[in-house]
Protein backbone atom coordinates (compact mmCIF):
# COMPACT_ATOMS: atom_id res chain seq x y z
CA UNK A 1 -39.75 -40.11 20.36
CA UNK A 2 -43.57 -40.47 19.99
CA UNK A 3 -45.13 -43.09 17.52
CA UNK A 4 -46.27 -40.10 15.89
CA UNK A 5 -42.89 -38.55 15.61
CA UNK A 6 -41.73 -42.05 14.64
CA UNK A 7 -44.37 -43.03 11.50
CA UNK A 8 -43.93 -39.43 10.73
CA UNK A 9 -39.99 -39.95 9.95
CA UNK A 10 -40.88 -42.50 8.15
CA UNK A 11 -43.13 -40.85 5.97
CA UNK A 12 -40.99 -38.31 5.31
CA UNK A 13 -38.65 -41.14 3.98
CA UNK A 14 -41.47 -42.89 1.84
CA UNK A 15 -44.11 -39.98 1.07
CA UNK A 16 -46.10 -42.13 -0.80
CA UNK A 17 -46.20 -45.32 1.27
CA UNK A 18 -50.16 -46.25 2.40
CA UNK A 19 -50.04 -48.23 5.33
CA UNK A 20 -47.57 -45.29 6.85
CA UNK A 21 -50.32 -42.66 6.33
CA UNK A 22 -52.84 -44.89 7.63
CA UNK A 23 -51.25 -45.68 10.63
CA UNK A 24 -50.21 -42.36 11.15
CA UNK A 25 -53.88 -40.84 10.38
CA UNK A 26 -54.75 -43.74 13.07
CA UNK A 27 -52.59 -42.13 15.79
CA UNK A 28 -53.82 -38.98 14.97
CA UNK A 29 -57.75 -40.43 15.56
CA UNK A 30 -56.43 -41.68 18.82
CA UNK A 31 -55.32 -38.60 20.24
CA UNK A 32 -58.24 -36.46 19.36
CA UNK A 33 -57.11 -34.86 16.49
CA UNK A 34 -59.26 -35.48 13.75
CA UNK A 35 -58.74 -32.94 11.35
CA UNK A 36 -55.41 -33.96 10.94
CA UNK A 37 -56.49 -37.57 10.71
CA UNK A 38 -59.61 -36.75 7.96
CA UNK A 39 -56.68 -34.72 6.18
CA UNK A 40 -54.27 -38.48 5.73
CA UNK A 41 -56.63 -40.54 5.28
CA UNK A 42 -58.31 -38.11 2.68
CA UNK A 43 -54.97 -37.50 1.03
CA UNK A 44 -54.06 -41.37 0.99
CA UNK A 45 -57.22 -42.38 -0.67
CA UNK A 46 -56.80 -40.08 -3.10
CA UNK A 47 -53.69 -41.26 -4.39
CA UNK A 48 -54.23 -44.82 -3.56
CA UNK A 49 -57.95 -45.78 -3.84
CA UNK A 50 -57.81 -49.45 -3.33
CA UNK A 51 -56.30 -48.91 0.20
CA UNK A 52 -60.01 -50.47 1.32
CA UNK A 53 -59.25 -50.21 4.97
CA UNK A 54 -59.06 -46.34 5.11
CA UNK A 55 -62.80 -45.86 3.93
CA UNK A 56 -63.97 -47.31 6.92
CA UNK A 57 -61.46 -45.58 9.36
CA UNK A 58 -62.59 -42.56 7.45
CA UNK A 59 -66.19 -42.76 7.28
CA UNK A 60 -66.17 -43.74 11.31
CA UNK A 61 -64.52 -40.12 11.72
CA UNK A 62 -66.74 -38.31 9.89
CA UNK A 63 -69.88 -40.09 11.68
CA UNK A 64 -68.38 -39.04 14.77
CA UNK A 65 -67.97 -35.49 13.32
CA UNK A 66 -71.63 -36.03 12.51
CA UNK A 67 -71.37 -35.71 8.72
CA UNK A 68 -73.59 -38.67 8.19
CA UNK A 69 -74.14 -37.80 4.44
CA UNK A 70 -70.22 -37.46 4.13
CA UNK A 71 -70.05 -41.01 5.95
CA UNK A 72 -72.18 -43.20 3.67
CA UNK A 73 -70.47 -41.63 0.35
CA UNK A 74 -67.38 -43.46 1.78
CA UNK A 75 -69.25 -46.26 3.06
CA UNK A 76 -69.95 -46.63 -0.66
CA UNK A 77 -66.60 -45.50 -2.37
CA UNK A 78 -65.50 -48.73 0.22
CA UNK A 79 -68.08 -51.14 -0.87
CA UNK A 80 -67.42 -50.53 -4.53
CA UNK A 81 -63.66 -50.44 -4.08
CA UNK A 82 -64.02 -53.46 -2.11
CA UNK A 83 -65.88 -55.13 -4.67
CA UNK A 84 -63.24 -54.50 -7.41
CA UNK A 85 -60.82 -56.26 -5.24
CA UNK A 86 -63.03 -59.36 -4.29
CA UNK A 87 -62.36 -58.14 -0.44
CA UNK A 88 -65.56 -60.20 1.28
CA UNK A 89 -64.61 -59.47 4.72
CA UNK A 90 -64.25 -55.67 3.78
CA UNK A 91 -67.09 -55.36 2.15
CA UNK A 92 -69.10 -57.08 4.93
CA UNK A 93 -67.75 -54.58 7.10
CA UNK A 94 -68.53 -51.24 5.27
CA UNK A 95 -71.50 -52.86 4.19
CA UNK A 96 -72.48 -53.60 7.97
CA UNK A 97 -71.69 -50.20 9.03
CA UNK A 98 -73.12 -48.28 6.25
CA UNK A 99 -76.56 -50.01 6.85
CA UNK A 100 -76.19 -49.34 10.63
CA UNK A 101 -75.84 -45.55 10.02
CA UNK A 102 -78.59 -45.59 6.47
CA UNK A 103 -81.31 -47.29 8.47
């Protein structure tokens, strides 16, 4: 059985469990398949918009899709979420990357 097949299981145990559709999204990222990847980690920050890590996992896909408007607007949805939660090293992060891409 895959990791996929495996965190997949899972998730079908514990639909609403974040760090499952993360890491699944993440395997899907690894193996080329990004729509299926933009689809989790869309999905997961919509029901769970403090999950801070998934903004940056998901604005790094859609840069490499080359939606660079789509990109920042997470960037930013990140920073602010980030902000809410007092999450420095996040925010540095998005914050880094979002300049990288903005300048």
């Amino acid at each position: 059985m895959s990791r996929i097949d495996k965190l997949a299981a899972f998730l079908k145990e514990s639909p609403s469990d974040s760090f499952l559709q993360h890491a699944l999204a993440l395997e899907y990222q690894k193996i080329g398949d990004t729509a299926k990847a933009r689809a989790l980690f869309e999905k997961l920050l919509q029901e769970n918009p403090d999950y801070v890590g998934s903004y940056y996992h998901l604005a790094k896909l859609l840069e490499g899709q080359g939606d660079e408007a789509g990109a920042l607007t997470v960037y930013e949805k990140g920073m602010t979420q980030a902000t809410l939660q007092n999450d420095k090293h996040a925010l540095g992060e998005l914050r880094s990357a979002w300049e990288e891409l903005s300048t």
